[in-house]
Protein backbone atom coordinates (compact mmCIF):
# COMPACT_ATOMS: atom_id res chain seq x y z
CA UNK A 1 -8.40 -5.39 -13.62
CA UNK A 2 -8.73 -2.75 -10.65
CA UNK A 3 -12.60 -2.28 -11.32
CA UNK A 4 -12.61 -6.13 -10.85
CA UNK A 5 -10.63 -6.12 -7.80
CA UNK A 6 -12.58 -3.01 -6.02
CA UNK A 7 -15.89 -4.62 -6.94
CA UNK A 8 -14.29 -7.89 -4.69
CA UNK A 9 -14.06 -5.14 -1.70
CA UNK A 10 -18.10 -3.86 -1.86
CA UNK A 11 -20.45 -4.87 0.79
CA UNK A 12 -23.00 -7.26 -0.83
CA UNK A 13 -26.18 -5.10 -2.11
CA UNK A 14 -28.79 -7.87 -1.34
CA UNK A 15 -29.46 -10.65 0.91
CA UNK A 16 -27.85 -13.75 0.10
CA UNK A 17 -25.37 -12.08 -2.40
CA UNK A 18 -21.75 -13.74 -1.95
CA UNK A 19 -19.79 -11.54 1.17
CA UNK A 20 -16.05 -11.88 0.80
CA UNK A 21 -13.99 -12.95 3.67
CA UNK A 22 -12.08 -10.95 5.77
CA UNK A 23 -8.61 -12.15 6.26
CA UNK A 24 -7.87 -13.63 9.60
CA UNK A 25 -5.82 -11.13 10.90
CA UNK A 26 -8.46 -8.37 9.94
CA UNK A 27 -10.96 -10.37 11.53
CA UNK A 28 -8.52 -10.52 14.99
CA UNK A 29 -8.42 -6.33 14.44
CA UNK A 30 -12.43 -6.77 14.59
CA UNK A 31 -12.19 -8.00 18.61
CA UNK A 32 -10.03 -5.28 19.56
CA UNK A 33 -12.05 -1.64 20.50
CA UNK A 34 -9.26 0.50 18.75
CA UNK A 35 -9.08 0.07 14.76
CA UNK A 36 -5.19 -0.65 13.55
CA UNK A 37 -5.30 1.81 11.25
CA UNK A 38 -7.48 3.74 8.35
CA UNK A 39 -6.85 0.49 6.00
CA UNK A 40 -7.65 -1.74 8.80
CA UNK A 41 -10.96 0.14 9.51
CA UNK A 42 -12.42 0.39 5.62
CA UNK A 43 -11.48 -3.25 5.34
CA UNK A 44 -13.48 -3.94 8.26
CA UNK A 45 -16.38 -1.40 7.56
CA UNK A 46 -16.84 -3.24 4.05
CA UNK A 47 -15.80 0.34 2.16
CA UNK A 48 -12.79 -0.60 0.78
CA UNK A 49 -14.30 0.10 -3.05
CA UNK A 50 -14.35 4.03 -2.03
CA UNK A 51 -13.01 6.57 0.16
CA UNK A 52 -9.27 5.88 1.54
CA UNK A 53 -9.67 2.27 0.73
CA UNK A 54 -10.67 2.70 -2.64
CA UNK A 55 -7.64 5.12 -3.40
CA UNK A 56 -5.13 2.97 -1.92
CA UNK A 57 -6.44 0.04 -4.07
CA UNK A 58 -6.15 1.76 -7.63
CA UNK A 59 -3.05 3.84 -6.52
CA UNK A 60 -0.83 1.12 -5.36
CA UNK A 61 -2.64 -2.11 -7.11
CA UNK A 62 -2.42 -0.01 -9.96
CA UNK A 63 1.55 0.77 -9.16
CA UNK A 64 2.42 -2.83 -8.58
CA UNK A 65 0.98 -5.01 -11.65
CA UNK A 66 -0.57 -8.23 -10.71
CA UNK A 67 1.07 -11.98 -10.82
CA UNK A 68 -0.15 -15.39 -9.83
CA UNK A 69 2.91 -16.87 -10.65
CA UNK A 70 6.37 -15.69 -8.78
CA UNK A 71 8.78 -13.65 -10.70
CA UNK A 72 11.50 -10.98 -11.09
CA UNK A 73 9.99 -7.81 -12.32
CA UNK A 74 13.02 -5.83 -13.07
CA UNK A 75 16.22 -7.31 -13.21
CA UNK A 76 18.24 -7.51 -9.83
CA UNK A 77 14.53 -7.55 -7.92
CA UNK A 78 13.57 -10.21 -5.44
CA UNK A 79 10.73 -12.94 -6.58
CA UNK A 80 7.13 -11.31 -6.66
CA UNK A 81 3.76 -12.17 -6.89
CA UNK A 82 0.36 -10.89 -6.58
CA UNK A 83 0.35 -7.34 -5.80
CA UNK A 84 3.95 -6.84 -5.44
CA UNK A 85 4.33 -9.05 -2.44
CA UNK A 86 8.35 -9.78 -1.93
CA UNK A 87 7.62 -11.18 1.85
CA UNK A 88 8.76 -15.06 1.96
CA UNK A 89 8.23 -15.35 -1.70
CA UNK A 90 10.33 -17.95 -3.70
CA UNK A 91 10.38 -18.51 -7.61
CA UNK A 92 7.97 -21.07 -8.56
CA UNK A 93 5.12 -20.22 -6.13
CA UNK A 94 1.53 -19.38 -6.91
CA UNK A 95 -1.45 -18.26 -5.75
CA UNK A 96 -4.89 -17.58 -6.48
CA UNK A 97 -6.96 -14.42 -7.29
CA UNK A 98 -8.61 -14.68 -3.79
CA UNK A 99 -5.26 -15.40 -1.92
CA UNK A 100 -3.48 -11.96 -4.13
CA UNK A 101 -6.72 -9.91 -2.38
CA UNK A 102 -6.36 -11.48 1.04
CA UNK A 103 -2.52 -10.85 1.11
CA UNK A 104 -2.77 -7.25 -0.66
CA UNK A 105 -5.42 -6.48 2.06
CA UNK A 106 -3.28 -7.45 4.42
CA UNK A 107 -0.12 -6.12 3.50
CA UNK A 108 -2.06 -2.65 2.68
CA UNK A 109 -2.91 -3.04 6.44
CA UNK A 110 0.43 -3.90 7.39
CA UNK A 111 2.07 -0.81 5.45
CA UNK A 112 -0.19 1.71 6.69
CA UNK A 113 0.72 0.29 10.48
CA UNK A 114 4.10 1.32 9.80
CA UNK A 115 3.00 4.15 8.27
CA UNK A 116 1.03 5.79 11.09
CA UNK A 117 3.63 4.86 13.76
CA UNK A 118 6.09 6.99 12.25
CA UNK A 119 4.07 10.13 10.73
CA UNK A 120 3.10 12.15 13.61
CA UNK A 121 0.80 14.89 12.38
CA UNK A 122 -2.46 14.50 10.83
CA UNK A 123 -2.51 13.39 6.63
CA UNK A 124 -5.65 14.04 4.42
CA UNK A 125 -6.48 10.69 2.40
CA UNK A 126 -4.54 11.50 -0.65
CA UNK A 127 -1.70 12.11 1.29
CA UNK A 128 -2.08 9.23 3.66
CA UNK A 129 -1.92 7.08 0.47
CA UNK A 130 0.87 8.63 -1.23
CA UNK A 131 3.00 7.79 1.76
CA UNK A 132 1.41 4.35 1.73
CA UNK A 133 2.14 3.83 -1.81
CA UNK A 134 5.62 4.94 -1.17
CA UNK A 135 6.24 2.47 1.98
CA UNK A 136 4.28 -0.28 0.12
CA UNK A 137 7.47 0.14 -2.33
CA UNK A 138 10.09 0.81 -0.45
CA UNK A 139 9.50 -1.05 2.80
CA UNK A 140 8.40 0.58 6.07
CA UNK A 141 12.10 0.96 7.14
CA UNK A 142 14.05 -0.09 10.53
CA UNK A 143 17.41 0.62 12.20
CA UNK A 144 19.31 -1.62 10.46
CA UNK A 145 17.60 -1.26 6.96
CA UNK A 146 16.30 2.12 6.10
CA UNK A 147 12.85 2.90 4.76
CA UNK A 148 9.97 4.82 4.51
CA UNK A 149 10.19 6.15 8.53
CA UNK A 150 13.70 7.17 8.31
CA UNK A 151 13.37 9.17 4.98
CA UNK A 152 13.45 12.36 4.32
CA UNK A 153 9.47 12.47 3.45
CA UNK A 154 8.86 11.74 7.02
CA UNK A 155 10.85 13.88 8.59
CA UNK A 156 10.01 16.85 6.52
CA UNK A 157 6.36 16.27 6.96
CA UNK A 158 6.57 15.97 11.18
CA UNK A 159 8.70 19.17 11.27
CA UNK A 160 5.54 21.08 9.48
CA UNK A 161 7.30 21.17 5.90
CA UNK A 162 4.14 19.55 4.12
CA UNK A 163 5.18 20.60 0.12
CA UNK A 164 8.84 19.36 1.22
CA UNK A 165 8.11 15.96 2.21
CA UNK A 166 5.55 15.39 -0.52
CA UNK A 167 8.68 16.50 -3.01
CA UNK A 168 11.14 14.55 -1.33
CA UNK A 169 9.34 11.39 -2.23
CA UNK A 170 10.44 11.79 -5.69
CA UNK A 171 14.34 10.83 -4.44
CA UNK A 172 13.02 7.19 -4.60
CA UNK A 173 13.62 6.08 -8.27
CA UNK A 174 16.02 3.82 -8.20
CA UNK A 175 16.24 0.27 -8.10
CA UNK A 176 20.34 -1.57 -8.37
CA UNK A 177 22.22 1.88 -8.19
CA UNK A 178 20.04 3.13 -11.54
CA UNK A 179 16.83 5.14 -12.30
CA UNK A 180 14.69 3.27 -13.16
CA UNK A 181 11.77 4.79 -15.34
CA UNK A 182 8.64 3.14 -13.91
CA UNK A 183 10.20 4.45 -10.23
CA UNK A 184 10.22 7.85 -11.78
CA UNK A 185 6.76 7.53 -12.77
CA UNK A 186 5.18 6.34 -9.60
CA UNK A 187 6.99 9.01 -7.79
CA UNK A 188 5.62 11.55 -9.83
CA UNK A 189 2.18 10.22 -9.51
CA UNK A 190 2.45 9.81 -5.38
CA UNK A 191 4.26 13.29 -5.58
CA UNK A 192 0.97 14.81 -7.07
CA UNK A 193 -1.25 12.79 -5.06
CA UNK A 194 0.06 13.91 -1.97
CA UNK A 195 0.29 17.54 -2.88
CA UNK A 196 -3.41 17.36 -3.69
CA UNK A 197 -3.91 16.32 -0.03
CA UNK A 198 -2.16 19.63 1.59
């Protein structure tokens, strides 16, 4: 399923072979002289089959499963479809195979905003998706509802403590007050992905 969704990201390899569409708002980033962010510029630069792009897609696609159809992946969850999108999503909605890569393109996008307004010192790609994967999960965070900038991870990694903030991501594996197993798992697996990257 993820070699079939990367292969939707390539840049045609001859003329007149069929070009996917870049979501709207991607196409809006386009106009603008500064790039949104590293997602925002692979999506753009038709590379998002390899290199930061490429990772983020089999890390976090992989992560989140794949729906057309709404639903409740663990019990106490909100309704979600596609690539793990919870934004505005009701049980009973749908969506196609070409919608699920517009909106996980855009949500990537979206995620890695939030991501680079909070992290202040430079992240190699593995760990730039790690943290990605992590707010992708967890939500990119706000005053009123804590997330991915007001954790632990983050502040770690802008006071210098690299190894701390990649272990700290591991405190993120529960879901209704209980561990849940799959949590542990993609914390391990962002946990080694973003020690790789320091």
């Amino acid at each position: 399923m993820l070699a079939r969704l990367l292969s939707v990201f390539r840049r045609p390899a001859v003329a007149g072979a069929p070009v996917v569409r870049t979501p709207a708002p991607m196409a809006a980033a386009a106009a603008s002289p500064k790039v949104r962010n590293r997602i925002a510029a692979a999506i753009l630069a038709g590379t998002m089959a390899t290199g930061v792009g490429g990772l983020a897609v089999t890390k976090i696609g992989g992560h989140e499963g794949y729906s057309e159809k709404a639903i409740i992946p663990i019990r106490g969850d909100v309704p979600t479809i596609c690539f793990g999108e919870t934004r505005g999503i009701r049980m009973g909605m749908t969506r196609t195979r070409a919608q699920c890569n517009a909106m996980f393109l855009e949500a990537l996008s979206t995620f890695a905003d939030g991501i680079e307004s909070c992290v202040k010192r430079p992240m190699s790609d593995e760990t730039y998706v790690a943290f990605l994967s992590l707010a992708y999960n967890i939500g990119v965070g706000s005053k009123s509802r804590p997330g991915f900038c007001q954790s632990t991870a983050v502040r770690l990694y802008n006071a210098g403590d690299k190894r701390g903030a990649c272990e700290a991501i591991t405190r993120f594996n529960r879901a209704g007050g209980r561990v849940v197993k799959g949590l542990v798992n993609r914390r391990a697996d962002e946990r080694a992905l973003c020690l790789n990257g320091i």
